[in-house]
PDB file of N, CA and C in Angstrom:
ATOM      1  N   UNK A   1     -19.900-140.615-222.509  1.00  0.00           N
ATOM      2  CA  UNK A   1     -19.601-139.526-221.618  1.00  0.00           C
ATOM      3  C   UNK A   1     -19.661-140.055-220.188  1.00  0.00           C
ATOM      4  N   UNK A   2     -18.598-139.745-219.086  1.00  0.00           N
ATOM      5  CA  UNK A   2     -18.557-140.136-218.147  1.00  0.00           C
ATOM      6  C   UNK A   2     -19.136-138.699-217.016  1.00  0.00           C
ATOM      7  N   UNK A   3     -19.224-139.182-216.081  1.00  0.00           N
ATOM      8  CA  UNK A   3     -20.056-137.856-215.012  1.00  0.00           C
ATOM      9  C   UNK A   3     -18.631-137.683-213.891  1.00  0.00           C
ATOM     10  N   UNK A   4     -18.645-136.806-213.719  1.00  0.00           N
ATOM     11  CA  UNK A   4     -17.386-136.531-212.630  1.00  0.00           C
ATOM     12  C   UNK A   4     -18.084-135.920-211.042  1.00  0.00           C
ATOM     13  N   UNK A   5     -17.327-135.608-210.203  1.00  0.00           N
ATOM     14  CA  UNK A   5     -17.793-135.124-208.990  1.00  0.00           C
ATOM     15  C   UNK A   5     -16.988-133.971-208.584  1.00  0.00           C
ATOM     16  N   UNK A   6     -16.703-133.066-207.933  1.00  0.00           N
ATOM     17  CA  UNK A   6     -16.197-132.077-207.402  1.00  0.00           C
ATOM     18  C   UNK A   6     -16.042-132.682-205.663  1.00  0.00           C
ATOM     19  N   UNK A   7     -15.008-132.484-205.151  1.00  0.00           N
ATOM     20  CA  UNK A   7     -14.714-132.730-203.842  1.00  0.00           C
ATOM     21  C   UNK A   7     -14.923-131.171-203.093  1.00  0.00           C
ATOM     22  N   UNK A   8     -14.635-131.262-201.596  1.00  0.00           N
ATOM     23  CA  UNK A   8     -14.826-129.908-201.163  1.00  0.00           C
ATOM     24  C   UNK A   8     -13.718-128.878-201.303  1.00  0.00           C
ATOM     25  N   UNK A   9     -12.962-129.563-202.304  1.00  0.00           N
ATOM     26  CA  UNK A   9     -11.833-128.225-202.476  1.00  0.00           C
ATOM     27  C   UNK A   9     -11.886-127.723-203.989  1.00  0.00           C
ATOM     28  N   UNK A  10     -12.625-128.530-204.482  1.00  0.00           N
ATOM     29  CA  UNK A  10     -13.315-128.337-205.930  1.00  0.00           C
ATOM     30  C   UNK A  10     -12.558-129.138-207.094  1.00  0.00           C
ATOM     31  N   UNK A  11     -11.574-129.850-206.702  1.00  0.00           N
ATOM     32  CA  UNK A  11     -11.153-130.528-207.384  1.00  0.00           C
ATOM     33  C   UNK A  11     -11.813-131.536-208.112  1.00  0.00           C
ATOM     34  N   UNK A  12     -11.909-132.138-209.616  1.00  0.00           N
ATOM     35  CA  UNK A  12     -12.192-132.571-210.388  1.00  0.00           C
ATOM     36  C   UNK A  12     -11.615-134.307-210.201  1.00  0.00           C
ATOM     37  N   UNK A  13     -13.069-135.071-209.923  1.00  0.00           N
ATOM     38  CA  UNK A  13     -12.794-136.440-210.060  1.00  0.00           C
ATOM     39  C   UNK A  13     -13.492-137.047-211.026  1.00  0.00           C
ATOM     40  N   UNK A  14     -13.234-138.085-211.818  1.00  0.00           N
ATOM     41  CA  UNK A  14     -13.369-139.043-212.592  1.00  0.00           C
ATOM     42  C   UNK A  14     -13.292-140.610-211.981  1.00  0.00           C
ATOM     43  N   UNK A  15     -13.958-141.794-212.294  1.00  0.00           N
ATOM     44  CA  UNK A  15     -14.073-142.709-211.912  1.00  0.00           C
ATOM     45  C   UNK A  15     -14.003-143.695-213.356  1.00  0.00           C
ATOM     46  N   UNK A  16     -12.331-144.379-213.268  1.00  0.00           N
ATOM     47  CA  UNK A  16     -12.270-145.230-214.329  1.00  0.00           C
ATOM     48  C   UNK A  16     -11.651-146.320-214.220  1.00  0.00           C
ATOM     49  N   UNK A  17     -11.128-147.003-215.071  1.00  0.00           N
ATOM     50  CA  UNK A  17     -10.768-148.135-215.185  1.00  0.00           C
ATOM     51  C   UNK A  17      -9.499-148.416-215.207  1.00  0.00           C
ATOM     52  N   UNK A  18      -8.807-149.231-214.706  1.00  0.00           N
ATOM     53  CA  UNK A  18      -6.962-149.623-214.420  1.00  0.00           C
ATOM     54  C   UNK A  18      -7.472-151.189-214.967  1.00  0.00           C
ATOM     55  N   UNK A  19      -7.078-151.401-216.558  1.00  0.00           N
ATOM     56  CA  UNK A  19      -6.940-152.641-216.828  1.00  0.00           C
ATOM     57  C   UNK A  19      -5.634-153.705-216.544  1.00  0.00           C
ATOM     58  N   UNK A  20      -5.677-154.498-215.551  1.00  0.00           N
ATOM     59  CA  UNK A  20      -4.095-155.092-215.579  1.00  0.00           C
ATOM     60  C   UNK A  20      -4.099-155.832-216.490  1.00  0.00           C
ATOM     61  N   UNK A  21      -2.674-156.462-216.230  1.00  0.00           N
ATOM     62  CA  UNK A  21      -2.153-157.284-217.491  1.00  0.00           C
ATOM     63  C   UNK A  21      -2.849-158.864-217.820  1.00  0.00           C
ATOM     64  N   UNK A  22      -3.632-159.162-216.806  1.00  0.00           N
ATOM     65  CA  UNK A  22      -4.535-160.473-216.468  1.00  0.00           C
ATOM     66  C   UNK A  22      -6.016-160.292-216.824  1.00  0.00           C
ATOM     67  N   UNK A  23      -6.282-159.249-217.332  1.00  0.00           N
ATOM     68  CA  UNK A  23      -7.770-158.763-218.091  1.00  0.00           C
ATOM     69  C   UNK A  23      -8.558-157.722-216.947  1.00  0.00           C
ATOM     70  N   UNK A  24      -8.154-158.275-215.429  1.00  0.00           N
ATOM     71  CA  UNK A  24      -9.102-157.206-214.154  1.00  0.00           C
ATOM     72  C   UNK A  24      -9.020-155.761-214.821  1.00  0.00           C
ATOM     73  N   UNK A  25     -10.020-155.544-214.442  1.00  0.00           N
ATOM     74  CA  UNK A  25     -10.710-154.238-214.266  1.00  0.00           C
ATOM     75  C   UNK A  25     -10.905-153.977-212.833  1.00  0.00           C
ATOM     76  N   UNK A  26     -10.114-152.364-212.657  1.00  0.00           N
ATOM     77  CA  UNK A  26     -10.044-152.247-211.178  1.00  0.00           C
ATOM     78  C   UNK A  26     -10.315-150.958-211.448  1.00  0.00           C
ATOM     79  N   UNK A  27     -11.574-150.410-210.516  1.00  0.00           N
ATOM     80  CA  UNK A  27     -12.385-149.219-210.913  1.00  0.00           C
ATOM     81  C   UNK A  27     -11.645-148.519-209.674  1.00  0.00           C
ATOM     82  N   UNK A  28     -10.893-147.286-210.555  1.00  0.00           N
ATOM     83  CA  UNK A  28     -10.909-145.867-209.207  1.00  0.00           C
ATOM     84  C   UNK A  28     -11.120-144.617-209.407  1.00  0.00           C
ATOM     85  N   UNK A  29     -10.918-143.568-208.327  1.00  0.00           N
ATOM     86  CA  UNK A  29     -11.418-142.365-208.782  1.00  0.00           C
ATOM     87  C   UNK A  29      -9.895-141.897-209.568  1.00  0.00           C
ATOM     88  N   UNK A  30      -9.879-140.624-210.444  1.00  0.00           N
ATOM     89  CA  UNK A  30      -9.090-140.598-210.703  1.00  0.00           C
ATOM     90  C   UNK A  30      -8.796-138.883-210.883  1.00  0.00           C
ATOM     91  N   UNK A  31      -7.930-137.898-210.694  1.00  0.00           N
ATOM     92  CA  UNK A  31      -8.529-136.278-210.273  1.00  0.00           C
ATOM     93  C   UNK A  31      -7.811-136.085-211.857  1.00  0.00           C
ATOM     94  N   UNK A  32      -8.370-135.147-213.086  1.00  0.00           N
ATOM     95  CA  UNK A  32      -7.943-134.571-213.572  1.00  0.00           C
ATOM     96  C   UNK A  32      -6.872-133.208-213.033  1.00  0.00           C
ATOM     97  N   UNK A  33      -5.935-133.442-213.360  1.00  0.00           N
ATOM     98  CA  UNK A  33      -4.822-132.456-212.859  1.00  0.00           C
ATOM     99  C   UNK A  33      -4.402-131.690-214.381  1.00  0.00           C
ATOM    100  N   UNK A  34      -4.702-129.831-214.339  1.00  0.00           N
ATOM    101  CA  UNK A  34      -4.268-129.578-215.373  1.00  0.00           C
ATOM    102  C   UNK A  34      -3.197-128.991-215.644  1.00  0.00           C
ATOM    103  N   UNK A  35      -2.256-129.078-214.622  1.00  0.00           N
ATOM    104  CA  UNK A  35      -1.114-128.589-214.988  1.00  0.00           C
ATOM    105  C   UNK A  35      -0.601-129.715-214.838  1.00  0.00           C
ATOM    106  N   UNK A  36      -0.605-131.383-215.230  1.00  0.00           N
ATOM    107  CA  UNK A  36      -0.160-132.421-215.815  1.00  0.00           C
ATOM    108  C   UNK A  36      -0.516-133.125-217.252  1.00  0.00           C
ATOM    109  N   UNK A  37       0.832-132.867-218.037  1.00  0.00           N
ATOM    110  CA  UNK A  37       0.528-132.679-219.701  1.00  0.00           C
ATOM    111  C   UNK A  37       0.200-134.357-220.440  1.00  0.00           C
ATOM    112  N   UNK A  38       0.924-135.112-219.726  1.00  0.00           N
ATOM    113  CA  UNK A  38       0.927-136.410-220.092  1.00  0.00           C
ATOM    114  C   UNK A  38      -1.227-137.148-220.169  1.00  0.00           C
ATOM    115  N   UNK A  39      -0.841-138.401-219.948  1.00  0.00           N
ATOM    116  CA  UNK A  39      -1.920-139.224-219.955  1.00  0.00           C
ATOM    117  C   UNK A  39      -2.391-139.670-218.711  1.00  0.00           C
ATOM    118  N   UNK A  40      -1.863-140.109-218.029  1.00  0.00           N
ATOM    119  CA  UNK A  40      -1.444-140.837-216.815  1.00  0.00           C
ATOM    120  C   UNK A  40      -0.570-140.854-216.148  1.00  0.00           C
ATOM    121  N   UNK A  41      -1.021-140.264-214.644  1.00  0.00           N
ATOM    122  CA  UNK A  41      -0.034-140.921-213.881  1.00  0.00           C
ATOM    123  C   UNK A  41      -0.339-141.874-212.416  1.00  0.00           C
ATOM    124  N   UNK A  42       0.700-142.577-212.159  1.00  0.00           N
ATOM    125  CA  UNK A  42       0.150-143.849-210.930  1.00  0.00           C
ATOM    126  C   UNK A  42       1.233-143.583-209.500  1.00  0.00           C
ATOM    127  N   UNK A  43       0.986-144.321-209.108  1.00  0.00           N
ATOM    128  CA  UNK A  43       2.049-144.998-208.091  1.00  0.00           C
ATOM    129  C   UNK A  43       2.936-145.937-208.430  1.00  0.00           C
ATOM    130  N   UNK A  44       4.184-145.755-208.814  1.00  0.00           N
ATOM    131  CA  UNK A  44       4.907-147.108-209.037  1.00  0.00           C
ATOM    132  C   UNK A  44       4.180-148.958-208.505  1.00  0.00           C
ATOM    133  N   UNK A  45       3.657-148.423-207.476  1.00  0.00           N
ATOM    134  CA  UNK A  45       3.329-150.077-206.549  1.00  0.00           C
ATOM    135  C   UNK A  45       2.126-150.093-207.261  1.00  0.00           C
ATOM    136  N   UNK A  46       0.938-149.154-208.024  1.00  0.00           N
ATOM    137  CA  UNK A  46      -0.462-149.596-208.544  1.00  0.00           C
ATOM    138  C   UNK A  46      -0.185-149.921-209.544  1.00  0.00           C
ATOM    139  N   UNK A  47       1.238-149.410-210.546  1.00  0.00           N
ATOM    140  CA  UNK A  47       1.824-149.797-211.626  1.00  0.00           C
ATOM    141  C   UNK A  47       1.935-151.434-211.327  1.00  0.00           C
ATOM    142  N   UNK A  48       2.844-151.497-210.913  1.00  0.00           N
ATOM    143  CA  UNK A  48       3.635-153.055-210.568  1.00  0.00           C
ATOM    144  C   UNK A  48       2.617-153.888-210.081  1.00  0.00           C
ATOM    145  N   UNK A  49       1.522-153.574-209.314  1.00  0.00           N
ATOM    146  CA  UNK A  49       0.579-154.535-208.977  1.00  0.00           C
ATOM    147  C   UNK A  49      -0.504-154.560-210.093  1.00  0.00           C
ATOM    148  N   UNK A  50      -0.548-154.101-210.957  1.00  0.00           N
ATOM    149  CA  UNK A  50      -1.486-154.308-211.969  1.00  0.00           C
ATOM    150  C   UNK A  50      -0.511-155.090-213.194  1.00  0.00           C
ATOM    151  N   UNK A  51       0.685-155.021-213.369  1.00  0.00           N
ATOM    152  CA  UNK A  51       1.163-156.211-214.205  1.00  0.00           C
ATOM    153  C   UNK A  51       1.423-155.200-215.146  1.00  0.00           C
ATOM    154  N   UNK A  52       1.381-153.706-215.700  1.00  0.00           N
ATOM    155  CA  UNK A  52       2.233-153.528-216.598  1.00  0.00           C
ATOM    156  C   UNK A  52       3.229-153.397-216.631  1.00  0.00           C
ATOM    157  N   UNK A  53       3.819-153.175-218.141  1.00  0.00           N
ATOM    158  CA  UNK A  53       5.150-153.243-218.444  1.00  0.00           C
ATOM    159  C   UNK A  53       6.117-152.194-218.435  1.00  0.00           C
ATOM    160  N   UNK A  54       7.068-152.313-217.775  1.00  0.00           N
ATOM    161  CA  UNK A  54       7.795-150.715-217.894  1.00  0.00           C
ATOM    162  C   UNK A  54       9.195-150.984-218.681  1.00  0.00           C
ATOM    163  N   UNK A  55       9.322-149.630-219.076  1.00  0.00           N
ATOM    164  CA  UNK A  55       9.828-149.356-220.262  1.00  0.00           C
ATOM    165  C   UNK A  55      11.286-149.325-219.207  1.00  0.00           C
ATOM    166  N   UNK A  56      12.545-150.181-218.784  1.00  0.00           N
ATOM    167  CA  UNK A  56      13.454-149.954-217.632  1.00  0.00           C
ATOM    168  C   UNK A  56      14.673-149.208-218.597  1.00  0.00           C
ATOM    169  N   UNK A  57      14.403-148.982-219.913  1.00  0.00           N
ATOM    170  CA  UNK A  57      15.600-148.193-220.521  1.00  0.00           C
ATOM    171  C   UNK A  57      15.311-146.329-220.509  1.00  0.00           C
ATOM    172  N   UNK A  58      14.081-146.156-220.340  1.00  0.00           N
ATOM    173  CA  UNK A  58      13.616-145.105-220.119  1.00  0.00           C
ATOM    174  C   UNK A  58      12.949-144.375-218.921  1.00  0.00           C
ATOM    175  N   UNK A  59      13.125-143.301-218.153  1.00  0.00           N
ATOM    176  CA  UNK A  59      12.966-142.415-217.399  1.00  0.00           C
ATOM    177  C   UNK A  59      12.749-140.984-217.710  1.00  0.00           C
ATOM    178  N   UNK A  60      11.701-140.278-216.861  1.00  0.00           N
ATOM    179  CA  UNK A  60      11.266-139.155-217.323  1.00  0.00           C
ATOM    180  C   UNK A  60      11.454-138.130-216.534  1.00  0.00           C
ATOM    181  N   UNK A  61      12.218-137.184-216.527  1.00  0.00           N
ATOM    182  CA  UNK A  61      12.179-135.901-215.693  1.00  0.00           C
ATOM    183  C   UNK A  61      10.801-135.099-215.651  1.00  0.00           C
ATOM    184  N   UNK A  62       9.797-134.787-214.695  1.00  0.00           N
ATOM    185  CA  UNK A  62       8.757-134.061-214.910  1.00  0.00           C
ATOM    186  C   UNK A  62       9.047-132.794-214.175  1.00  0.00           C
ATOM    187  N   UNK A  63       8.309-131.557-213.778  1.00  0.00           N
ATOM    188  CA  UNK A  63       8.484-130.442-213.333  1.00  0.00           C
ATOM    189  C   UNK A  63       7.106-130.733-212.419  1.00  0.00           C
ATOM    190  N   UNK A  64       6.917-131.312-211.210  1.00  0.00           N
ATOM    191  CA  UNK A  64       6.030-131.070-210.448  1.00  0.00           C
ATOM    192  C   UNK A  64       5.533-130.112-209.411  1.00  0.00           C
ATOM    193  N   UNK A  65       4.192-130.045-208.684  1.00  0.00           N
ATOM    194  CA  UNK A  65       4.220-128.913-207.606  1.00  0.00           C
ATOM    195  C   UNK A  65       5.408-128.963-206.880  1.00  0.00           C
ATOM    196  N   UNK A  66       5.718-130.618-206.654  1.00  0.00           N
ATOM    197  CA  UNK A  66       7.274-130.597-205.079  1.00  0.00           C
ATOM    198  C   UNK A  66       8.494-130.296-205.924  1.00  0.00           C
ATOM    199  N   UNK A  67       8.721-130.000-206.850  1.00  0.00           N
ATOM    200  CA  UNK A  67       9.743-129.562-207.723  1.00  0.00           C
ATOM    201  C   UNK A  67      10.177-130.619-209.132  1.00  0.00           C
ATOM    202  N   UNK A  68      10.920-131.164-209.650  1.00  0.00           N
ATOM    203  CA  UNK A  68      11.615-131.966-210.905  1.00  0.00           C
ATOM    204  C   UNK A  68      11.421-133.367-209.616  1.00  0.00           C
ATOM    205  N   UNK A  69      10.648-134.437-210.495  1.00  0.00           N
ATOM    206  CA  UNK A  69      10.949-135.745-209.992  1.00  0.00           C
ATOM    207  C   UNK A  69      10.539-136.768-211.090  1.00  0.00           C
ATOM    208  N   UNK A  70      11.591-137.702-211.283  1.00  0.00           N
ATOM    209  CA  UNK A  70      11.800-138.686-211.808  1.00  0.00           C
ATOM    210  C   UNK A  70      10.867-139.959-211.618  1.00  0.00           C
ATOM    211  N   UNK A  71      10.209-139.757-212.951  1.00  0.00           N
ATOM    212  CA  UNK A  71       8.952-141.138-213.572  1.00  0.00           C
ATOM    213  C   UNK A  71       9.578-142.163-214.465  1.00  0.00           C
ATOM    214  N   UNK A  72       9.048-143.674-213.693  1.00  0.00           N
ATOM    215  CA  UNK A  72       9.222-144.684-214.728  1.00  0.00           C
ATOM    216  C   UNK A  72       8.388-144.082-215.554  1.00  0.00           C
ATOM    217  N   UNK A  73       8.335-145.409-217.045  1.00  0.00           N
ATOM    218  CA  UNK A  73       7.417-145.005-217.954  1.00  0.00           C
ATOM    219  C   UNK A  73       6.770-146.803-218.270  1.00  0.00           C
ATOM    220  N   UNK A  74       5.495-146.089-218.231  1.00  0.00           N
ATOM    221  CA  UNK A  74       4.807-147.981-218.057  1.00  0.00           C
ATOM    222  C   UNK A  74       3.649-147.797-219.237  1.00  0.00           C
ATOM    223  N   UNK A  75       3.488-148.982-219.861  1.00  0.00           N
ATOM    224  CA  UNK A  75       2.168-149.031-220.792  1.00  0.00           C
ATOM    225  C   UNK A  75       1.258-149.467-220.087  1.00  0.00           C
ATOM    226  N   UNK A  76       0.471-148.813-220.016  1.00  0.00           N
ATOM    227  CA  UNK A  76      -0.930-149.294-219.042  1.00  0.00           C
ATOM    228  C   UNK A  76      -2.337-148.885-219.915  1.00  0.00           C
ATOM    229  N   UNK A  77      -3.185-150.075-219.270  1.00  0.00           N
ATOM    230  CA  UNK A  77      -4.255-149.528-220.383  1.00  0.00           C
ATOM    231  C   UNK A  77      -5.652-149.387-218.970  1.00  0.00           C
ATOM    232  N   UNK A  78      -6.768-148.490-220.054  1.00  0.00           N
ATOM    233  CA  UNK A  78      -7.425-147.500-219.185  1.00  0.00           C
ATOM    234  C   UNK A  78      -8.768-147.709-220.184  1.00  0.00           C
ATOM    235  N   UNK A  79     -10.163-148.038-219.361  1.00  0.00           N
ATOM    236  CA  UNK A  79     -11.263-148.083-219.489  1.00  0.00           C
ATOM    237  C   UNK A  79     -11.575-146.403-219.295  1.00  0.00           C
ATOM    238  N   UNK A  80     -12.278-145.722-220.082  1.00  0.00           N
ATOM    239  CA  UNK A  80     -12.724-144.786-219.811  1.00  0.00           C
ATOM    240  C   UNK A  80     -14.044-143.978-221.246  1.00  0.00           C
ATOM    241  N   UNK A  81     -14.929-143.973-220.335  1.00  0.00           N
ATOM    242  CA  UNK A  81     -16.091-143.692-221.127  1.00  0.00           C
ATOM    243  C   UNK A  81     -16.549-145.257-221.949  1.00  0.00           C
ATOM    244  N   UNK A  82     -16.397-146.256-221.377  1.00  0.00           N
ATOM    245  CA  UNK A  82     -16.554-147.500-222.387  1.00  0.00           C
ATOM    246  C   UNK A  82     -15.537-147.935-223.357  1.00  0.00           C
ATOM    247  N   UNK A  83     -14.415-147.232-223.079  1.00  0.00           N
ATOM    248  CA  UNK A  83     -13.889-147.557-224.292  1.00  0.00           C
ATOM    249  C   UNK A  83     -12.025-148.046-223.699  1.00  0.00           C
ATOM    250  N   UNK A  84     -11.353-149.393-224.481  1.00  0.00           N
ATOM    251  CA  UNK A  84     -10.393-149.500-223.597  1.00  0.00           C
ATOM    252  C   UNK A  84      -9.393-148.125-224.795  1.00  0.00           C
ATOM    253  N   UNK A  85      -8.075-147.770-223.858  1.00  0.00           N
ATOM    254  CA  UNK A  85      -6.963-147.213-224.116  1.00  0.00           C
ATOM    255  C   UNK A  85      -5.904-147.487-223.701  1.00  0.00           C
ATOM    256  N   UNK A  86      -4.592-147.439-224.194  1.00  0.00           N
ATOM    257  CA  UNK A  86      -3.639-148.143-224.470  1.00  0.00           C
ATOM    258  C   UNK A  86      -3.091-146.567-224.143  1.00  0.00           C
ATOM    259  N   UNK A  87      -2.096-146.170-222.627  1.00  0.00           N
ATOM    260  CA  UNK A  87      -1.619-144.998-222.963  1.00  0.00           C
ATOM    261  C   UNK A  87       0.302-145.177-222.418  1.00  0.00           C
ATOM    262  N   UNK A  88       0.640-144.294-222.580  1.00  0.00           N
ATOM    263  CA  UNK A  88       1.431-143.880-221.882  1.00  0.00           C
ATOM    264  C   UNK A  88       1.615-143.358-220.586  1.00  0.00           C
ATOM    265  N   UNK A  89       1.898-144.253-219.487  1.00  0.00           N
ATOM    266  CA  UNK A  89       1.831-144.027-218.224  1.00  0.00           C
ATOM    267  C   UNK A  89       2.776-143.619-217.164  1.00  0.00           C
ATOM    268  N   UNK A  90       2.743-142.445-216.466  1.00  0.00           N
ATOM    269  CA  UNK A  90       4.223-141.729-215.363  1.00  0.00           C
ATOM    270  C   UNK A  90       3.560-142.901-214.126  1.00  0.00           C
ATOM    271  N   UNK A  91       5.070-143.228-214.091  1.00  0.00           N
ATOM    272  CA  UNK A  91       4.830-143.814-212.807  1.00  0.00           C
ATOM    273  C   UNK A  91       5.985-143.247-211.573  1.00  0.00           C
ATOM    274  N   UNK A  92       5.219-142.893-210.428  1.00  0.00           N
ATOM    275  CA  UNK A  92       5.962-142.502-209.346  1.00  0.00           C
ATOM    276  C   UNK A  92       5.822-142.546-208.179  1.00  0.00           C
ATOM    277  N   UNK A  93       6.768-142.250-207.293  1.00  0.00           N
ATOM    278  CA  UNK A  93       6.657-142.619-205.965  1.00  0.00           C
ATOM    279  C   UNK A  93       5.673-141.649-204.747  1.00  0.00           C
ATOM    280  N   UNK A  94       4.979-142.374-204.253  1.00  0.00           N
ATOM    281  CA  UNK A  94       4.712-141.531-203.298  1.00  0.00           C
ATOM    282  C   UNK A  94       3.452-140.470-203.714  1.00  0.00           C
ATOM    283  N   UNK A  95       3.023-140.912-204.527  1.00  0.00           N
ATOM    284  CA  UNK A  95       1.482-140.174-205.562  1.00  0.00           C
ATOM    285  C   UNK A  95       0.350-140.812-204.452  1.00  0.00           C
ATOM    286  N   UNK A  96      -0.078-139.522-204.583  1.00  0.00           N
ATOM    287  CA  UNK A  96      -1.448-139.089-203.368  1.00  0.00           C
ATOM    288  C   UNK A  96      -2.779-140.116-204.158  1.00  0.00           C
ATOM    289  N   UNK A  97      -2.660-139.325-205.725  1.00  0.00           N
ATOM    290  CA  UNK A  97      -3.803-139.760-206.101  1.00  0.00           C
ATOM    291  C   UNK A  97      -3.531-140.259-207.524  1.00  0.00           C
ATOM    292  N   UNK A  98      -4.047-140.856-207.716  1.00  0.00           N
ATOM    293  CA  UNK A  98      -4.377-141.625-209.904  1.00  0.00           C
ATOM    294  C   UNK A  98      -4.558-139.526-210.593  1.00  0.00           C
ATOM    295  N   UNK A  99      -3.759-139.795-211.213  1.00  0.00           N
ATOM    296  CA  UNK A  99      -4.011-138.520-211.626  1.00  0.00           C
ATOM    297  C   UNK A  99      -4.297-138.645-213.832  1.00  0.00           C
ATOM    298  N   UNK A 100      -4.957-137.793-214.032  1.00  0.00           N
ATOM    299  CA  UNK A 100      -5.361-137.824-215.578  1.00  0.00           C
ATOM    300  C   UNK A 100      -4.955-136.423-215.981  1.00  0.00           C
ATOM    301  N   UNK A 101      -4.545-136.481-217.209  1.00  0.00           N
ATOM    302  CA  UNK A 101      -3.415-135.040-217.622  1.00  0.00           C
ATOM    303  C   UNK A 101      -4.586-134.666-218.702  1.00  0.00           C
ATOM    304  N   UNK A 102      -4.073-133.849-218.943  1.00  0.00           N
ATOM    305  CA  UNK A 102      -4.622-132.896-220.144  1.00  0.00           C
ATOM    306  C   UNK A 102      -4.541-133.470-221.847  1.00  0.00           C
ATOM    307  N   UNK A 103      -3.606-134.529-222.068  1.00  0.00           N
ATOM    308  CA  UNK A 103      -3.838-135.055-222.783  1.00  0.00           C
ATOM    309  C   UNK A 103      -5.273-136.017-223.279  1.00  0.00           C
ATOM    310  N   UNK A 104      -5.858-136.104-222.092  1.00  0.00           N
ATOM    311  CA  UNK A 104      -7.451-136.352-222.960  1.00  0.00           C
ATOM    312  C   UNK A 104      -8.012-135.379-223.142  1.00  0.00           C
ATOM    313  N   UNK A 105      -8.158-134.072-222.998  1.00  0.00           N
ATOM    314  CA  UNK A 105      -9.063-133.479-223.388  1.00  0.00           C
ATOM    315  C   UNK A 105      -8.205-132.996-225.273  1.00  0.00           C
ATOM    316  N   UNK A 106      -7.294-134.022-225.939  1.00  0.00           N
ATOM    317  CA  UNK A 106      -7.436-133.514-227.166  1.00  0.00           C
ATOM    318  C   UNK A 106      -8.620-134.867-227.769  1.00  0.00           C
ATOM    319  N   UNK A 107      -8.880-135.790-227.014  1.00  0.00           N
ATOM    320  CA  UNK A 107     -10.124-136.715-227.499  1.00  0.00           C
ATOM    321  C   UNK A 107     -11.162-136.575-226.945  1.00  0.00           C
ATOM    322  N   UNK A 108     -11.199-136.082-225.626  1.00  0.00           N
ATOM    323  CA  UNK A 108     -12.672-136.159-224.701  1.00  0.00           C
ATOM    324  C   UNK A 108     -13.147-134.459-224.385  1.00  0.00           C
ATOM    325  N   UNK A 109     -14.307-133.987-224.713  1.00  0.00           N
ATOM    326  CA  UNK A 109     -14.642-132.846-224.417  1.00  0.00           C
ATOM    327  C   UNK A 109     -15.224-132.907-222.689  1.00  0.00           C
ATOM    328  N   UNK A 110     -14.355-131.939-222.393  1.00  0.00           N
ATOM    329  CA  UNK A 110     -14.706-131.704-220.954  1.00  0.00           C
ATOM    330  C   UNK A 110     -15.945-130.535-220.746  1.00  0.00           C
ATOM    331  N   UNK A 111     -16.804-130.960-219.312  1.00  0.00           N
ATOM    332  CA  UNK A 111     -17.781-129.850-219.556  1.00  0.00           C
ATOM    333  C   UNK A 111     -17.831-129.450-217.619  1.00  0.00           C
ATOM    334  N   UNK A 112     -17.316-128.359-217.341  1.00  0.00           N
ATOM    335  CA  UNK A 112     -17.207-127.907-216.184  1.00  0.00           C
ATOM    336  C   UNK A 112     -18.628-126.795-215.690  1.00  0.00           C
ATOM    337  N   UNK A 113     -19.495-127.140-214.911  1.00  0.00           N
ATOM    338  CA  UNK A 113     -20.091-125.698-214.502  1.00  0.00           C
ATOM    339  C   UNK A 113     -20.396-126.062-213.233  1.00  0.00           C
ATOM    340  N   UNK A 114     -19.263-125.351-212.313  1.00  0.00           N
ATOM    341  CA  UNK A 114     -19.301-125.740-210.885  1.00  0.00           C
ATOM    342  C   UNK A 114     -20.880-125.591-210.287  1.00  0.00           C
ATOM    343  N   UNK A 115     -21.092-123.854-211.104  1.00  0.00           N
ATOM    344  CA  UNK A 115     -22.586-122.931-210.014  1.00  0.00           C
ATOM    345  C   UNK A 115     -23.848-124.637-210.217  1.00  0.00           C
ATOM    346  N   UNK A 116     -23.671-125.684-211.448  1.00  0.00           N
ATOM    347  CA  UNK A 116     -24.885-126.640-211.452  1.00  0.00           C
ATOM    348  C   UNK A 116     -24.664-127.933-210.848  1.00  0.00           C
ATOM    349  N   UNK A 117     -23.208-127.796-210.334  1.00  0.00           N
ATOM    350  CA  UNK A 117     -22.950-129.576-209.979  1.00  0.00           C
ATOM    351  C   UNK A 117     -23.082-130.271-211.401  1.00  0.00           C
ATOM    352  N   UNK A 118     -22.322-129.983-212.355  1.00  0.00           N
ATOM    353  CA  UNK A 118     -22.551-130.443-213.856  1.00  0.00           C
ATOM    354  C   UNK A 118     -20.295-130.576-213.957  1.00  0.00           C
ATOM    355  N   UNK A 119     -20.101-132.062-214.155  1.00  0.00           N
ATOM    356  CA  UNK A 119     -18.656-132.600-214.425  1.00  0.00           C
ATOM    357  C   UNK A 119     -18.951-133.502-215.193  1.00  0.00           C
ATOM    358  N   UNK A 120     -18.542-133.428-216.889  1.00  0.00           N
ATOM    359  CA  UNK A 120     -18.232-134.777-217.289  1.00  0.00           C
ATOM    360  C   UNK A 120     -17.112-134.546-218.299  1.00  0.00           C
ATOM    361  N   UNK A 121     -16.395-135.558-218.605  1.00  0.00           N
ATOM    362  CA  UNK A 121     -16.152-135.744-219.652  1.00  0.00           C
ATOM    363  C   UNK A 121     -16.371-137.021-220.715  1.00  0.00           C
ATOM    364  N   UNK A 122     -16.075-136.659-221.896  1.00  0.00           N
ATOM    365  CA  UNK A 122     -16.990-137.406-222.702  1.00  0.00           C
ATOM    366  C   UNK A 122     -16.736-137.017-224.728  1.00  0.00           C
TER     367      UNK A 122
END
């Protein structure tokens, strides 16, 4: 189980792992976003500077807050809770933050109670 933090807008952070393709482990925060369905998503340039592989026959239309924008699709793998993962990764331009979709919570139970300062998942 990992411990998360709340920022002052209450948003949900996580602190994990970006394995590149050379074995580094590069620890960042990362915001669960739940109206993003996938696994992952990056910055094209944290993509490309970590050495994974993108899929250049495939592209993804998503429905974001700024409206429909177009994601590579990269295999990237992800330390989280101790454990490595192998996911499916949106990669795009101009991303604020490392964002984590809702697709872990069908493996990781999330536990939210803002009123205790209590974030993990796990």
């Amino acid at each position: 189980m990992i411990s998360g933090e709340f920022n002052r807008r209450g948003e949900l952070f996580f602190e994990i792992g970006l394995i590149a393709s050379d074995g580094d482990v590069i620890t960042v925060k990362a915001l669960l976003d739940t109206g993003f369905t996938g696994w992952l998503a990056v910055d094209n340039q944290d993509a490309e500077s970590l050495g994974w592989d993108i899929d250049s026959n495939e592209r993804r239309d998503m429905q974001t807050a700024r409206g429909v924008a177009r994601f590579n699709l990269y295999d990237g793998s992800v330390l989280l809770d101790g454990q490595e993962f192998t996911v499916e990764v949106l990669g795009g331009d101009e991303l604020e933050n490392i964002l984590l979709g809702v697709r872990w919570l069908q493996t990781k139970r999330l536990l939210v109670d803002f009123a205790a300062g209590v974030l993990t998942l796990g």
